[in-house]
PDB file of N, CA and C in Angstrom:
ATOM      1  N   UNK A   1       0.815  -1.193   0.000  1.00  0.00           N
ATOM      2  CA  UNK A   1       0.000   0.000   0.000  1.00  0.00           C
ATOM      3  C   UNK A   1       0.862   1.262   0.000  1.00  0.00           C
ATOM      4  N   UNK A   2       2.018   1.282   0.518  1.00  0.00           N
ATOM      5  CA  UNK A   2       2.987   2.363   0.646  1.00  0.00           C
ATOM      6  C   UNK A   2       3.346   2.558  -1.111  1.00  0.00           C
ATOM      7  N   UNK A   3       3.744   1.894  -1.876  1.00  0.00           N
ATOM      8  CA  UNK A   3       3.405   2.000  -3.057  1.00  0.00           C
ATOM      9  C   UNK A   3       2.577   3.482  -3.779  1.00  0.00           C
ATOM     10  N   UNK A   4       1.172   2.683  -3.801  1.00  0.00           N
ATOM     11  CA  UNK A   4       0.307   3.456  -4.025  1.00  0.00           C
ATOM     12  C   UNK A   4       0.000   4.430  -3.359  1.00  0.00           C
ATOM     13  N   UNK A   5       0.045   4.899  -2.133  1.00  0.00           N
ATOM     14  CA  UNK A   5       0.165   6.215  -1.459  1.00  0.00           C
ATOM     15  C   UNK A   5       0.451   7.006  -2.050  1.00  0.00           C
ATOM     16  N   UNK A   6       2.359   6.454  -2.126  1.00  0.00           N
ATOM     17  CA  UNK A   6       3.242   7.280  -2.959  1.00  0.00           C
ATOM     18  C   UNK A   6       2.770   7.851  -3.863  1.00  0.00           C
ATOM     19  N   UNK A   7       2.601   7.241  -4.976  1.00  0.00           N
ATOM     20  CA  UNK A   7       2.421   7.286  -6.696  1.00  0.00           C
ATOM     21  C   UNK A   7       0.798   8.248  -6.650  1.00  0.00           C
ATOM     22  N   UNK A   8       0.053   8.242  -5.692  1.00  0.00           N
ATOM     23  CA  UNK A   8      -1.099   8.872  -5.914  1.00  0.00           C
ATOM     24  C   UNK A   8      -1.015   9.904  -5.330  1.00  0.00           C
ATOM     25  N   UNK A   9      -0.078  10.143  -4.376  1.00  0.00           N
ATOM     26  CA  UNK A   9       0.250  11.922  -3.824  1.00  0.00           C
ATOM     27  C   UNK A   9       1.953  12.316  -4.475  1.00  0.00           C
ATOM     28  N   UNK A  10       1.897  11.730  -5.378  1.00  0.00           N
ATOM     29  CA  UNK A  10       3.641  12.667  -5.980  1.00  0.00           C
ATOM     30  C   UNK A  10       4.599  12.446  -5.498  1.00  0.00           C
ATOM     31  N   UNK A  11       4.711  11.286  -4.618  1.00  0.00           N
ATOM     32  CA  UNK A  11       6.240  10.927  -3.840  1.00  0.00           C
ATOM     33  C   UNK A  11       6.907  10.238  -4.422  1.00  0.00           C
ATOM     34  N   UNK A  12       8.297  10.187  -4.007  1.00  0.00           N
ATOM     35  CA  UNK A  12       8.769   9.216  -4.265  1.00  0.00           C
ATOM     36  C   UNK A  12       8.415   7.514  -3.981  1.00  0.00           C
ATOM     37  N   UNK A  13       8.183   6.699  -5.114  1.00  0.00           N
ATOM     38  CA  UNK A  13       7.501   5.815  -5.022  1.00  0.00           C
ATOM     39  C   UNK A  13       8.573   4.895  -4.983  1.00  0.00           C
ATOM     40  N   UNK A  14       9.553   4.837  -5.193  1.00  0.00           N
ATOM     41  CA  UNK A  14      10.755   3.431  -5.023  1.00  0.00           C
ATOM     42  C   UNK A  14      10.907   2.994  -3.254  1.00  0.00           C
ATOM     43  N   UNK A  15      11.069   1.127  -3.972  1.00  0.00           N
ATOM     44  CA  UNK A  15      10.705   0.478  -2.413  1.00  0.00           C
ATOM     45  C   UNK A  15      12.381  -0.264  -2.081  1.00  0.00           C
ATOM     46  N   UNK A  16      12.343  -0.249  -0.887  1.00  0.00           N
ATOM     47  CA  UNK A  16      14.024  -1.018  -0.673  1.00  0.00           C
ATOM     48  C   UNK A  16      13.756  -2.506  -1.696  1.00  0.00           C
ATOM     49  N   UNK A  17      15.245  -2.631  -2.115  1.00  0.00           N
ATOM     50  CA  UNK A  17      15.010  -3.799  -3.026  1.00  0.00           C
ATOM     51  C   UNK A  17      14.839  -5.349  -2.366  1.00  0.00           C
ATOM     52  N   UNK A  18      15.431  -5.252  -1.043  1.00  0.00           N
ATOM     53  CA  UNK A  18      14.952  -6.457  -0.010  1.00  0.00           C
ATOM     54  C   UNK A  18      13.770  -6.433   0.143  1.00  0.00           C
ATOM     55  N   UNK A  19      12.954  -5.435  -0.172  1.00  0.00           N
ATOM     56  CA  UNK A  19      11.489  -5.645   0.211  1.00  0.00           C
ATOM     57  C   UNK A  19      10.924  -6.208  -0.969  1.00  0.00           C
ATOM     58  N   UNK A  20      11.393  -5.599  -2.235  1.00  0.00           N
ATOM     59  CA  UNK A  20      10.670  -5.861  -3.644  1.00  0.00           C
ATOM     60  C   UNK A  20      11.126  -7.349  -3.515  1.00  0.00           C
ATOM     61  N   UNK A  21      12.021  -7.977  -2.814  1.00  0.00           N
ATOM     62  CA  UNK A  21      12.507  -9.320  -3.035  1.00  0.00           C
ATOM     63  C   UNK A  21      11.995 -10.657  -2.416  1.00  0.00           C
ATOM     64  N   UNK A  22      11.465  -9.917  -1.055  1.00  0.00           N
ATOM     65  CA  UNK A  22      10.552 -10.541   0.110  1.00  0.00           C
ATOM     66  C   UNK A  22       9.478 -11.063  -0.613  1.00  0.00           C
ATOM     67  N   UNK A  23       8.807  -9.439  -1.043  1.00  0.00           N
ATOM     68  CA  UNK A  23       7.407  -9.684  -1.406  1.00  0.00           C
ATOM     69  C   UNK A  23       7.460 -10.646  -2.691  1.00  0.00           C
ATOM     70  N   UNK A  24       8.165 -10.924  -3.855  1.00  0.00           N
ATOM     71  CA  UNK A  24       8.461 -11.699  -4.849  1.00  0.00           C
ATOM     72  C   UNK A  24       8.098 -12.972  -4.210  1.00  0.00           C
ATOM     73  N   UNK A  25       8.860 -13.556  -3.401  1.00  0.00           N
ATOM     74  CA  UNK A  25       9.152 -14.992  -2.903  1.00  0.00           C
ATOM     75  C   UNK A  25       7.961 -14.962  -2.057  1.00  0.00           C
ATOM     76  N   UNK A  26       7.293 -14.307  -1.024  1.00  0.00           N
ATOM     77  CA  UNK A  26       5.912 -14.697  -0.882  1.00  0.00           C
ATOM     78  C   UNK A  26       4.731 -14.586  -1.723  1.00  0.00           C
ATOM     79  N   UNK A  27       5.310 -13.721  -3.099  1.00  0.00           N
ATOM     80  CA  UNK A  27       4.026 -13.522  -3.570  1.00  0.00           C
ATOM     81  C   UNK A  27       3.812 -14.802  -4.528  1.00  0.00           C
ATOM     82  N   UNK A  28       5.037 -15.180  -5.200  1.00  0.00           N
ATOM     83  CA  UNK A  28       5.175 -16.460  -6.950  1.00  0.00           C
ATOM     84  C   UNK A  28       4.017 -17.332  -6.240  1.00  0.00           C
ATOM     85  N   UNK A  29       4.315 -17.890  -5.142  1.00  0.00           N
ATOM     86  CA  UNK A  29       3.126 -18.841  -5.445  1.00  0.00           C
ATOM     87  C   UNK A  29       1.516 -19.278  -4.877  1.00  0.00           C
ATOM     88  N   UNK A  30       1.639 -18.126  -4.909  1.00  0.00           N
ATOM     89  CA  UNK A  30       0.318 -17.595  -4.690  1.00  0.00           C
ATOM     90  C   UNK A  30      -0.213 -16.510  -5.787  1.00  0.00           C
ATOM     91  N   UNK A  31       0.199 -16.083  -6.587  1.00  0.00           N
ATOM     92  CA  UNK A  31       0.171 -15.093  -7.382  1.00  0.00           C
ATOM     93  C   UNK A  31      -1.009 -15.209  -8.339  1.00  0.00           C
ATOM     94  N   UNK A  32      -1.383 -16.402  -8.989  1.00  0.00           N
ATOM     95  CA  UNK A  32      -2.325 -16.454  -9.141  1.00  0.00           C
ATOM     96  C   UNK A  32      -3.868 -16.320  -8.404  1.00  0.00           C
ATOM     97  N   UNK A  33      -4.126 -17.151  -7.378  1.00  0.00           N
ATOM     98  CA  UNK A  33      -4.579 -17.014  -6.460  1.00  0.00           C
ATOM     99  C   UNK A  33      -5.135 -15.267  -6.246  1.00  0.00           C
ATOM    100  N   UNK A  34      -4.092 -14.430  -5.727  1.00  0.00           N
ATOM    101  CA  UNK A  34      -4.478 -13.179  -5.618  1.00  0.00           C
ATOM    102  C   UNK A  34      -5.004 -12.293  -6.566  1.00  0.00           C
ATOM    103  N   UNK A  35      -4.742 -13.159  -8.241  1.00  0.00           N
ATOM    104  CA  UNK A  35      -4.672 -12.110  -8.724  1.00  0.00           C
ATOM    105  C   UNK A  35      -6.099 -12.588  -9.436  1.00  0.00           C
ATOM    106  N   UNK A  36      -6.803 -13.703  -9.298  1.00  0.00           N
ATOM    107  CA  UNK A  36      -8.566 -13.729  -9.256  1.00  0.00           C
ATOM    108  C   UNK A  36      -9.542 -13.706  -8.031  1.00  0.00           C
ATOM    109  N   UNK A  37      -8.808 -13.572  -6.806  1.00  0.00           N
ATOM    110  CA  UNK A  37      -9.124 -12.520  -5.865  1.00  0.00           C
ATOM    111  C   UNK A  37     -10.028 -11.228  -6.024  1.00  0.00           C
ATOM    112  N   UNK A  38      -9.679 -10.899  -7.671  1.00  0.00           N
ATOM    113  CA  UNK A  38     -10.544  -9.515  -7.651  1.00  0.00           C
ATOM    114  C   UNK A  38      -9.917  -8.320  -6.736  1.00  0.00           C
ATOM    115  N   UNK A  39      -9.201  -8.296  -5.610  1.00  0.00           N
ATOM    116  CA  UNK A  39      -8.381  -7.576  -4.891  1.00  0.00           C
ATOM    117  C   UNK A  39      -7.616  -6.145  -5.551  1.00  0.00           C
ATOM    118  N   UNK A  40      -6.648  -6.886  -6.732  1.00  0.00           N
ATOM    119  CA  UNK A  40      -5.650  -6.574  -7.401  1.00  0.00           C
ATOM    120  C   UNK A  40      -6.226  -6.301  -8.820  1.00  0.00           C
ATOM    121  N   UNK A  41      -5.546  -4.972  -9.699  1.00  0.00           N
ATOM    122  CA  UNK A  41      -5.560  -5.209 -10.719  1.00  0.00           C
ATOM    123  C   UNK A  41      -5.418  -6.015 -11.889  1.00  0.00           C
ATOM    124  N   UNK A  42      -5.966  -6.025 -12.813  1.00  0.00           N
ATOM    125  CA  UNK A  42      -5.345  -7.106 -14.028  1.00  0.00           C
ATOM    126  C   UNK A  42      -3.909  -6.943 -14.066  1.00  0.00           C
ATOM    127  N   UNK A  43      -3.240  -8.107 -14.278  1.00  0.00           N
ATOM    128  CA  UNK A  43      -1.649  -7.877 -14.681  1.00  0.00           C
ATOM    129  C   UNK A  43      -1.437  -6.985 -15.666  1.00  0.00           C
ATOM    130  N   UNK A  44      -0.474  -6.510 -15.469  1.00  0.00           N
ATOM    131  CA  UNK A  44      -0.325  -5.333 -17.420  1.00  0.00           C
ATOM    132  C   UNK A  44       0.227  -6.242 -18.235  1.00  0.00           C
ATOM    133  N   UNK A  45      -0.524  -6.629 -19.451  1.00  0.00           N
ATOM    134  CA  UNK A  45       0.359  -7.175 -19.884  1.00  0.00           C
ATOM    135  C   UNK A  45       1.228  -6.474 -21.129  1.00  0.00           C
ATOM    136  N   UNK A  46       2.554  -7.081 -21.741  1.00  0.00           N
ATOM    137  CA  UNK A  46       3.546  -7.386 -22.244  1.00  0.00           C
ATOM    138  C   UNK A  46       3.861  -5.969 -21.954  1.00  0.00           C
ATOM    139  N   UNK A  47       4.211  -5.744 -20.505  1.00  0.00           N
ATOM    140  CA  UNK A  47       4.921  -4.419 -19.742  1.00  0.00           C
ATOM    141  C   UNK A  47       6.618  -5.265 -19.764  1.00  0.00           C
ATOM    142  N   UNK A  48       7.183  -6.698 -19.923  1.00  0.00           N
ATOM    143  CA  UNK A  48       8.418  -6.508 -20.443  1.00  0.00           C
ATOM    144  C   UNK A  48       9.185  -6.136 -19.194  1.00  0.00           C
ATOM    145  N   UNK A  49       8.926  -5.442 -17.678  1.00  0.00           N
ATOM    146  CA  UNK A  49       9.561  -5.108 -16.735  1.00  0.00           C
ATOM    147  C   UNK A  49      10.916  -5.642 -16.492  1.00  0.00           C
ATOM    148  N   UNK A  50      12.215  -5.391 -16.526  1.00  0.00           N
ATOM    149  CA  UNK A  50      13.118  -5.833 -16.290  1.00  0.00           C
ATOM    150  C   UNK A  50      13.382  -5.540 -14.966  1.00  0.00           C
ATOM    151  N   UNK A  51      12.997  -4.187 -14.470  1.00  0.00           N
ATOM    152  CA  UNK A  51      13.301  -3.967 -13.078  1.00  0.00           C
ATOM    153  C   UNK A  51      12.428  -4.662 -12.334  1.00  0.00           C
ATOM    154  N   UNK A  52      12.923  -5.004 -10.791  1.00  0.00           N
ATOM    155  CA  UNK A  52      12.431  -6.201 -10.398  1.00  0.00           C
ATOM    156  C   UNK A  52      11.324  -5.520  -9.289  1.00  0.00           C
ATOM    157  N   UNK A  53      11.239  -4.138  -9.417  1.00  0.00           N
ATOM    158  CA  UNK A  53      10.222  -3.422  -8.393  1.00  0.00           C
ATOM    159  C   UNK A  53       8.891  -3.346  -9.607  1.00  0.00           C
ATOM    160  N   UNK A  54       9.396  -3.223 -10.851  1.00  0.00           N
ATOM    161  CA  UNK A  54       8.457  -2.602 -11.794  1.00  0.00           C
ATOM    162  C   UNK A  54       7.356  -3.876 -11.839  1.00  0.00           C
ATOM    163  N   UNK A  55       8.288  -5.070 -12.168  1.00  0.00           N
ATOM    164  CA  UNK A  55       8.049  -6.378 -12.447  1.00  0.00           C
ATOM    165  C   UNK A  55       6.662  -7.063 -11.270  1.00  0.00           C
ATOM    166  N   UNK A  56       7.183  -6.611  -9.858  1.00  0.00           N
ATOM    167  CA  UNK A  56       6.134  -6.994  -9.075  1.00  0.00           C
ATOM    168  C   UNK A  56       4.869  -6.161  -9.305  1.00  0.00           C
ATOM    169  N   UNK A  57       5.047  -4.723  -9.308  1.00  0.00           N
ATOM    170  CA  UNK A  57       3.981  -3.636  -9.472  1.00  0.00           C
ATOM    171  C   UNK A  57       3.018  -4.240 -10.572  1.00  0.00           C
ATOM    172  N   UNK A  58       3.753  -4.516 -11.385  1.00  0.00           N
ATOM    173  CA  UNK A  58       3.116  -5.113 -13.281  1.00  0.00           C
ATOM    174  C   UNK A  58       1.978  -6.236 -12.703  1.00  0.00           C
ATOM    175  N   UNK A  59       2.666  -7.000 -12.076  1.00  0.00           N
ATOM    176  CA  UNK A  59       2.013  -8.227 -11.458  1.00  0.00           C
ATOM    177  C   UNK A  59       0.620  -8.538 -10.774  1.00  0.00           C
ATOM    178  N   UNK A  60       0.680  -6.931 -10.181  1.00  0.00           N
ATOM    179  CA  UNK A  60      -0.200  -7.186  -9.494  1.00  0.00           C
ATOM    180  C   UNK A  60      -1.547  -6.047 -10.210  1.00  0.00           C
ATOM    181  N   UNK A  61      -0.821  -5.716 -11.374  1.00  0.00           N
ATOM    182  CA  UNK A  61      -1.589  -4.902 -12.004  1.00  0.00           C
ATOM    183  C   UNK A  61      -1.794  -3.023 -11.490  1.00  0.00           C
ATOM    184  N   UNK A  62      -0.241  -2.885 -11.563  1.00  0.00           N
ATOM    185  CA  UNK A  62      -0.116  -1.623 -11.280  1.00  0.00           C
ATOM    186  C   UNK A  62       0.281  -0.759 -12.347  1.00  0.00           C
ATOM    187  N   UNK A  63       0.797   0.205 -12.631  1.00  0.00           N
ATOM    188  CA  UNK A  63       1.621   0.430 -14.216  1.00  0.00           C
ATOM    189  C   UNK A  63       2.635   1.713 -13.222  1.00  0.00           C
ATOM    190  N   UNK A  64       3.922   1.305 -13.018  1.00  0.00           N
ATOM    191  CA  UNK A  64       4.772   1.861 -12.502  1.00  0.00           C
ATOM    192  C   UNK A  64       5.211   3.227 -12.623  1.00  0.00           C
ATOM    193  N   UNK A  65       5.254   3.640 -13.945  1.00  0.00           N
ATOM    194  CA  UNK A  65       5.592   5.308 -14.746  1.00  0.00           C
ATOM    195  C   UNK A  65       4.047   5.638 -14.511  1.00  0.00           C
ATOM    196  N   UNK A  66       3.497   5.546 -13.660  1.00  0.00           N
ATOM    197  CA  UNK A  66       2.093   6.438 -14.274  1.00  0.00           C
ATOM    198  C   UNK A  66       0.760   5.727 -13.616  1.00  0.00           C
TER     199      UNK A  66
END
């Protein structure tokens, strides 16, 4: 949620990369799961993310630049 805070009041939105790394490894396998939850956005797709903060954001159906 700190994320989206950010990105919706103009902050700086970058997360420590141990965190983007945490949340990765609890999120893979469950990821589906959450993401017909209805909770979360649609994944973006062919967003291509190489960065590994962008990559989770994408995932969960965020769009990182914007």
């Amino acid at each position: 949620h700190g994320w989206d805070i950010a990105a919706a009041t103009g902050q700086p939105a970058a997360l420590e990369p141990e965190l983007v790394e945490a949340c990765q490894e609890v999120l893979a396998p469950q990821l589906e799961g959450l993401q017909a939850s209805g909770e979360f956005g649609v994944p973006v797709a062919g967003s291509g993310a190489a960065d590994p903060q962008d990559a989770l954001l994408t995932s969960l159906g965020r769009h990182p630049a914007g």
